[in-house]
C-alpha atoms as a PDB file:
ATOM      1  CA  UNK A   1      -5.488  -0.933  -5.394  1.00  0.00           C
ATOM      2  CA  UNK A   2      -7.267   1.922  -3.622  1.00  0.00           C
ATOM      3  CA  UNK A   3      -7.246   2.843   0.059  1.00  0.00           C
ATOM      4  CA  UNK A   4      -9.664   1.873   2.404  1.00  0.00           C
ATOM      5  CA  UNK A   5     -11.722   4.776   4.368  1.00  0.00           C
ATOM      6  CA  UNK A   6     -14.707   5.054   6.699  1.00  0.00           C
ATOM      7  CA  UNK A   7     -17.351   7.035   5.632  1.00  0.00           C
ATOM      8  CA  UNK A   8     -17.246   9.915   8.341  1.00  0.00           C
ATOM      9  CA  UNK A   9     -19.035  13.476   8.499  1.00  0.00           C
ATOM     10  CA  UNK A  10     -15.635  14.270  10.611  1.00  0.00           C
ATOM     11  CA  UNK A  11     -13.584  13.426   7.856  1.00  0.00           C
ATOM     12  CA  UNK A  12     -16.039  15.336   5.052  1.00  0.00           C
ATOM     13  CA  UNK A  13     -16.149  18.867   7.752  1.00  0.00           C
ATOM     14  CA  UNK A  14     -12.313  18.276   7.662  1.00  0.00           C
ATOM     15  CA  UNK A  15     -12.029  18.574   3.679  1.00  0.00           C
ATOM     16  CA  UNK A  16     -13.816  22.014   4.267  1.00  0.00           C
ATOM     17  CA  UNK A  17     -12.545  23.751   7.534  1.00  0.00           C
ATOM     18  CA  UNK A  18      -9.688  21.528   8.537  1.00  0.00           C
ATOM     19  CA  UNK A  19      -6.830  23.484   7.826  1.00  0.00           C
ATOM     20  CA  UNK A  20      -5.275  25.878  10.190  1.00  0.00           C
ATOM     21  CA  UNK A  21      -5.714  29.169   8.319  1.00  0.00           C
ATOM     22  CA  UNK A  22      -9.599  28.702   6.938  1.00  0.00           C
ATOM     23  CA  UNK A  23     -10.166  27.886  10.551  1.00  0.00           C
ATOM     24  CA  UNK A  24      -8.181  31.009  11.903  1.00  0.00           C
ATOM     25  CA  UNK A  25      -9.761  33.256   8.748  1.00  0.00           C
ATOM     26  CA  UNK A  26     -13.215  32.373  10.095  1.00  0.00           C
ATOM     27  CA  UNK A  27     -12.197  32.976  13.771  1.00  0.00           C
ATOM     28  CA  UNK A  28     -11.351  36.314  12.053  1.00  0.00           C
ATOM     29  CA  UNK A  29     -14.805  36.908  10.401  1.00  0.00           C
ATOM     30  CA  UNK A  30     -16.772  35.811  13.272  1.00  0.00           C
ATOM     31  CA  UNK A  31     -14.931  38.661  15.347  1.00  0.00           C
ATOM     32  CA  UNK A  32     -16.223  41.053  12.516  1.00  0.00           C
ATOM     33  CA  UNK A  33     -13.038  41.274  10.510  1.00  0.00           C
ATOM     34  CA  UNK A  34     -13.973  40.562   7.120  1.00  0.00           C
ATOM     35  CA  UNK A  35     -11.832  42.687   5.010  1.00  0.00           C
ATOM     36  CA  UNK A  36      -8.544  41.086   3.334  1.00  0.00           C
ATOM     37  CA  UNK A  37      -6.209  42.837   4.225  1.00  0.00           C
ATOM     38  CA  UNK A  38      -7.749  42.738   7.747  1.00  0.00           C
ATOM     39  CA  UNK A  39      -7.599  39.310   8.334  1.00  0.00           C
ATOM     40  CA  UNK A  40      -3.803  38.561   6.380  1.00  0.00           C
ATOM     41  CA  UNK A  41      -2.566  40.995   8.851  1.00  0.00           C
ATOM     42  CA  UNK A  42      -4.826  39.463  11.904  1.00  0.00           C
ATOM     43  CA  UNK A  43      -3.716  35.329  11.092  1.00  0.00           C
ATOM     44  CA  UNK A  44      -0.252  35.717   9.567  1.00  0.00           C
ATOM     45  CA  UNK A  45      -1.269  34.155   6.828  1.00  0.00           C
ATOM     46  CA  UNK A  46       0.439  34.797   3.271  1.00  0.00           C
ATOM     47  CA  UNK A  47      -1.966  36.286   0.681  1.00  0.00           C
ATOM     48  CA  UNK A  48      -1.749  34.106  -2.026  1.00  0.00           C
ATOM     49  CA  UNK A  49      -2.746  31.142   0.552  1.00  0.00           C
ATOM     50  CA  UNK A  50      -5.703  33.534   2.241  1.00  0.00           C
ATOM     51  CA  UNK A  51      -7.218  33.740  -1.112  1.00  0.00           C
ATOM     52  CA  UNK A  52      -6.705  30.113  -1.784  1.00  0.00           C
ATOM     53  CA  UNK A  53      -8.566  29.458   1.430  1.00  0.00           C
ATOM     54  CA  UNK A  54     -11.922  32.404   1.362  1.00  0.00           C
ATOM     55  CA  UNK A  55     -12.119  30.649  -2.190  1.00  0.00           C
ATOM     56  CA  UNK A  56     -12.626  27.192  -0.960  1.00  0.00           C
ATOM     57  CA  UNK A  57     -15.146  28.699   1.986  1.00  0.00           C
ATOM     58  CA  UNK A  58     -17.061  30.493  -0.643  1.00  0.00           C
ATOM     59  CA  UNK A  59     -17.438  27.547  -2.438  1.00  0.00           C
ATOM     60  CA  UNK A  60     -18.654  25.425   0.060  1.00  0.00           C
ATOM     61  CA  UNK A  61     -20.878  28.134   1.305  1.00  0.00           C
ATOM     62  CA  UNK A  62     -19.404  28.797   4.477  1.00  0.00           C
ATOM     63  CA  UNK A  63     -18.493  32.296   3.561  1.00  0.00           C
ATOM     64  CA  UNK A  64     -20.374  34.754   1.064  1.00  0.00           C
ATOM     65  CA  UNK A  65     -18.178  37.503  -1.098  1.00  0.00           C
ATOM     66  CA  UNK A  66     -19.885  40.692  -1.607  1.00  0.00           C
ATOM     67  CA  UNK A  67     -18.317  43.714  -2.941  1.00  0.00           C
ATOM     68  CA  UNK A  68     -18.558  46.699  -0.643  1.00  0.00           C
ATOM     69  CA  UNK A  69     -16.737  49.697  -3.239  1.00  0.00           C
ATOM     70  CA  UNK A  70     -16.848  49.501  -6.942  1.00  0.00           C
ATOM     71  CA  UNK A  71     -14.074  52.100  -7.738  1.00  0.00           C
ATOM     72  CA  UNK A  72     -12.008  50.164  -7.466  1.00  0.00           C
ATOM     73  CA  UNK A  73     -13.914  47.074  -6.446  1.00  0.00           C
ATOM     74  CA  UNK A  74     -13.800  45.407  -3.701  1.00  0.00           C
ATOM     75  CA  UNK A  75     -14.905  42.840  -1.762  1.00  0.00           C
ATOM     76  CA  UNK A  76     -15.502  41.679   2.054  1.00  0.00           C
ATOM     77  CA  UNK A  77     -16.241  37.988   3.304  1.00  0.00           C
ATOM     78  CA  UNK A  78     -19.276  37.374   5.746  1.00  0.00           C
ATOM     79  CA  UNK A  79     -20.503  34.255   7.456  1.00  0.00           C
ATOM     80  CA  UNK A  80     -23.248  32.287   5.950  1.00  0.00           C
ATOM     81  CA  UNK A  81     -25.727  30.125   8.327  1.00  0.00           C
ATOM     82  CA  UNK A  82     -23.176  27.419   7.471  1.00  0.00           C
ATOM     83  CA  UNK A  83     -20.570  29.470   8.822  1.00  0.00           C
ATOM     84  CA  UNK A  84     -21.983  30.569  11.654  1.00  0.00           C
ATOM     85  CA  UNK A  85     -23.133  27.395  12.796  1.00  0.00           C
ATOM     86  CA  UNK A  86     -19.382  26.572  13.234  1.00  0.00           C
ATOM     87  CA  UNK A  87     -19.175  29.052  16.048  1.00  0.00           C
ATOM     88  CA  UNK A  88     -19.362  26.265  18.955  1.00  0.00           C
ATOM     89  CA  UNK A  89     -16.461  24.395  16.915  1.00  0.00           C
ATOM     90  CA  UNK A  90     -14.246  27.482  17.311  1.00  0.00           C
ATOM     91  CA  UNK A  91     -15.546  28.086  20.841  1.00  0.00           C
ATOM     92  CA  UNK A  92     -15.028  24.075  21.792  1.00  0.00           C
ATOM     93  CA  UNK A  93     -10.995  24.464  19.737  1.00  0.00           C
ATOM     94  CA  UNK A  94     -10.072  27.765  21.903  1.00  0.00           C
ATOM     95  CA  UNK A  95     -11.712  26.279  25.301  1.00  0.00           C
ATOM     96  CA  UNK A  96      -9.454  23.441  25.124  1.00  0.00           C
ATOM     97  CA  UNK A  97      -6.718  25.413  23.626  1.00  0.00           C
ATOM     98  CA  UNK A  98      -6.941  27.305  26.947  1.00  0.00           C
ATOM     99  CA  UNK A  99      -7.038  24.414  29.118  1.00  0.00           C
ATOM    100  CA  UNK A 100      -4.526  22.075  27.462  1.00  0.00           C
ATOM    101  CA  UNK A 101      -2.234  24.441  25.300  1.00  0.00           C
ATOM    102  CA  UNK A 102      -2.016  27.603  26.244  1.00  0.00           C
ATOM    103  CA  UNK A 103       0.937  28.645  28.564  1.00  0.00           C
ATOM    104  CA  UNK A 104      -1.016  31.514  31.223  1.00  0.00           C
ATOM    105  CA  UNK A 105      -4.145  32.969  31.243  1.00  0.00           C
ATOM    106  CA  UNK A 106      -6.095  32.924  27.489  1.00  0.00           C
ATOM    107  CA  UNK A 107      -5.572  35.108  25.244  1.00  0.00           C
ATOM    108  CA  UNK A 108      -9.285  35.900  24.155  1.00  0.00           C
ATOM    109  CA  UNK A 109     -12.018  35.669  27.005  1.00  0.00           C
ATOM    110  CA  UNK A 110     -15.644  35.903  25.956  1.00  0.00           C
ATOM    111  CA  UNK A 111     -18.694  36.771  28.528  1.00  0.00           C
ATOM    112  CA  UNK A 112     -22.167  35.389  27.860  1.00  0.00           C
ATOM    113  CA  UNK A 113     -24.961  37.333  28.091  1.00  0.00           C
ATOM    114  CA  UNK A 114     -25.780  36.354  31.610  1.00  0.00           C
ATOM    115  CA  UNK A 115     -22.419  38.334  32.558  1.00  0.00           C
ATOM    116  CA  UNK A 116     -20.324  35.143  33.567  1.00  0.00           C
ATOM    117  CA  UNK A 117     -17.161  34.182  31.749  1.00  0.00           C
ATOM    118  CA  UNK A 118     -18.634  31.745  28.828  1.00  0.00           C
ATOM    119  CA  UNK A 119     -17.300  28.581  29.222  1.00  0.00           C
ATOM    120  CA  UNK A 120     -18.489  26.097  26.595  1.00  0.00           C
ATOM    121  CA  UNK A 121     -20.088  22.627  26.675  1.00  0.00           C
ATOM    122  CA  UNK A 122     -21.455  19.984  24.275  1.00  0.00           C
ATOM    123  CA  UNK A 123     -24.877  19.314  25.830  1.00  0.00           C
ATOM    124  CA  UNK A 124     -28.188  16.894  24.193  1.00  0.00           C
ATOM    125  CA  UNK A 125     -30.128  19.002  22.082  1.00  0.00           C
ATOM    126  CA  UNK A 126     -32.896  16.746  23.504  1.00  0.00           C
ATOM    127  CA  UNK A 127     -32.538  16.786  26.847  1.00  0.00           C
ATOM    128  CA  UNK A 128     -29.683  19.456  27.436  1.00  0.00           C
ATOM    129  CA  UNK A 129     -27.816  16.951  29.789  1.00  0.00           C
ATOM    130  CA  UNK A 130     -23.916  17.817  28.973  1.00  0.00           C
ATOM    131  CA  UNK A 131     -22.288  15.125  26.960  1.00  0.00           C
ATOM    132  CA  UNK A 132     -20.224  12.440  28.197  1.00  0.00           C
ATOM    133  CA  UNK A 133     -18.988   9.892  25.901  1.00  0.00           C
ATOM    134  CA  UNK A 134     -19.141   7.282  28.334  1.00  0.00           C
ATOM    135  CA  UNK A 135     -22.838   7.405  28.320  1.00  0.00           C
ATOM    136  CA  UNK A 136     -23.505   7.550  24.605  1.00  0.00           C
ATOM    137  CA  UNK A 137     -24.130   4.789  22.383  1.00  0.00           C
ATOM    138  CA  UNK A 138     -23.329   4.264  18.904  1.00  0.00           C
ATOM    139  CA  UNK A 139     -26.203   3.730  16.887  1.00  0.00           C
ATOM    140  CA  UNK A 140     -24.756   4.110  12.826  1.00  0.00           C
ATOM    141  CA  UNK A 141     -21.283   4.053  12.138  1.00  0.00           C
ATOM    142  CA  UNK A 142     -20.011   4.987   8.520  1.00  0.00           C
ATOM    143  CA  UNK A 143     -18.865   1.769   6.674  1.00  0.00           C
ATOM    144  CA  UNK A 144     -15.405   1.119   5.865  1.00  0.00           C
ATOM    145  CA  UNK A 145     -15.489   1.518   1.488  1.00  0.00           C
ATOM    146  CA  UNK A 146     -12.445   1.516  -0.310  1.00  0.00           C
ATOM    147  CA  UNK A 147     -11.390   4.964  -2.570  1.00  0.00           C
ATOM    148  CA  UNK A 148     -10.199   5.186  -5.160  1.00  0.00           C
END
């Protein structure tokens, strides 16, 4: 008998990006390290499961491969528009990582344009009201289907 799963765009992002070191590889990349080498030394992660990883970005087109020398070749990994729209994930992960986590001041502080310390929010794309769960409504929820 198969399981029993709600259909979820959580659980489908998760299949892509939820693992610790494709999350901290494109932390990496969005700081502008997009070299191999680069980013095993920059996440700690072992080679053979970095390369496991930028494969499974480039193939759901959240990173792009393009060689940079051909003798020998070689290759660097940049953000698509997929991957870049996962910067206010990141941002949302280290903010609370900050509050709720980390031990002493953060370790990476960003500053928005306007010169303040950026501190992010989930606001309305309509209205730009910050979101509060209490005041939401769910309107379609993913049905309950069993897998195989």
């Amino acid at each position: 008998m198969g399981r029993t799963a709600r259909e979820c765009s959580i659980a489908n992002a998760l299949a892509v990006v939820g693992e610790r070191w494709s999350l901290l590889t494109l932390r990496e990349i969005l700081l502008g390290v997009r070299r191999f080498d680069q980013i095993v030394e920059n996440t700690g992660a072992s080679r053979d499961i970095l390369a496991a990883r930028l494969r499974t970005l480039v193939e759901a087109g959240v990173l792009e491969k393009r060689q940079y020398s051909e003798h020998p070749p070689r290759h660097e990994y940049v953000a698509t528009e997929a991957g870049r729209a996962l910067t206010p994930v990141l941002l949302g992960l280290m903010d609370w990582g900050d509050r709720y986590v980390t031990t002493g001041p953060p370790p990476t502080v960003w500053t928005h344009e306007c010169g303040a310390e950026l501190r992010p929010r989930c606001v309305c794309a309509h209205c730009g009201e910050q979101v509060d769960m209490g005041r939401t409504t769910v309107t379609r929820i993913g049905e309950v289907r069993a897998r195989p």
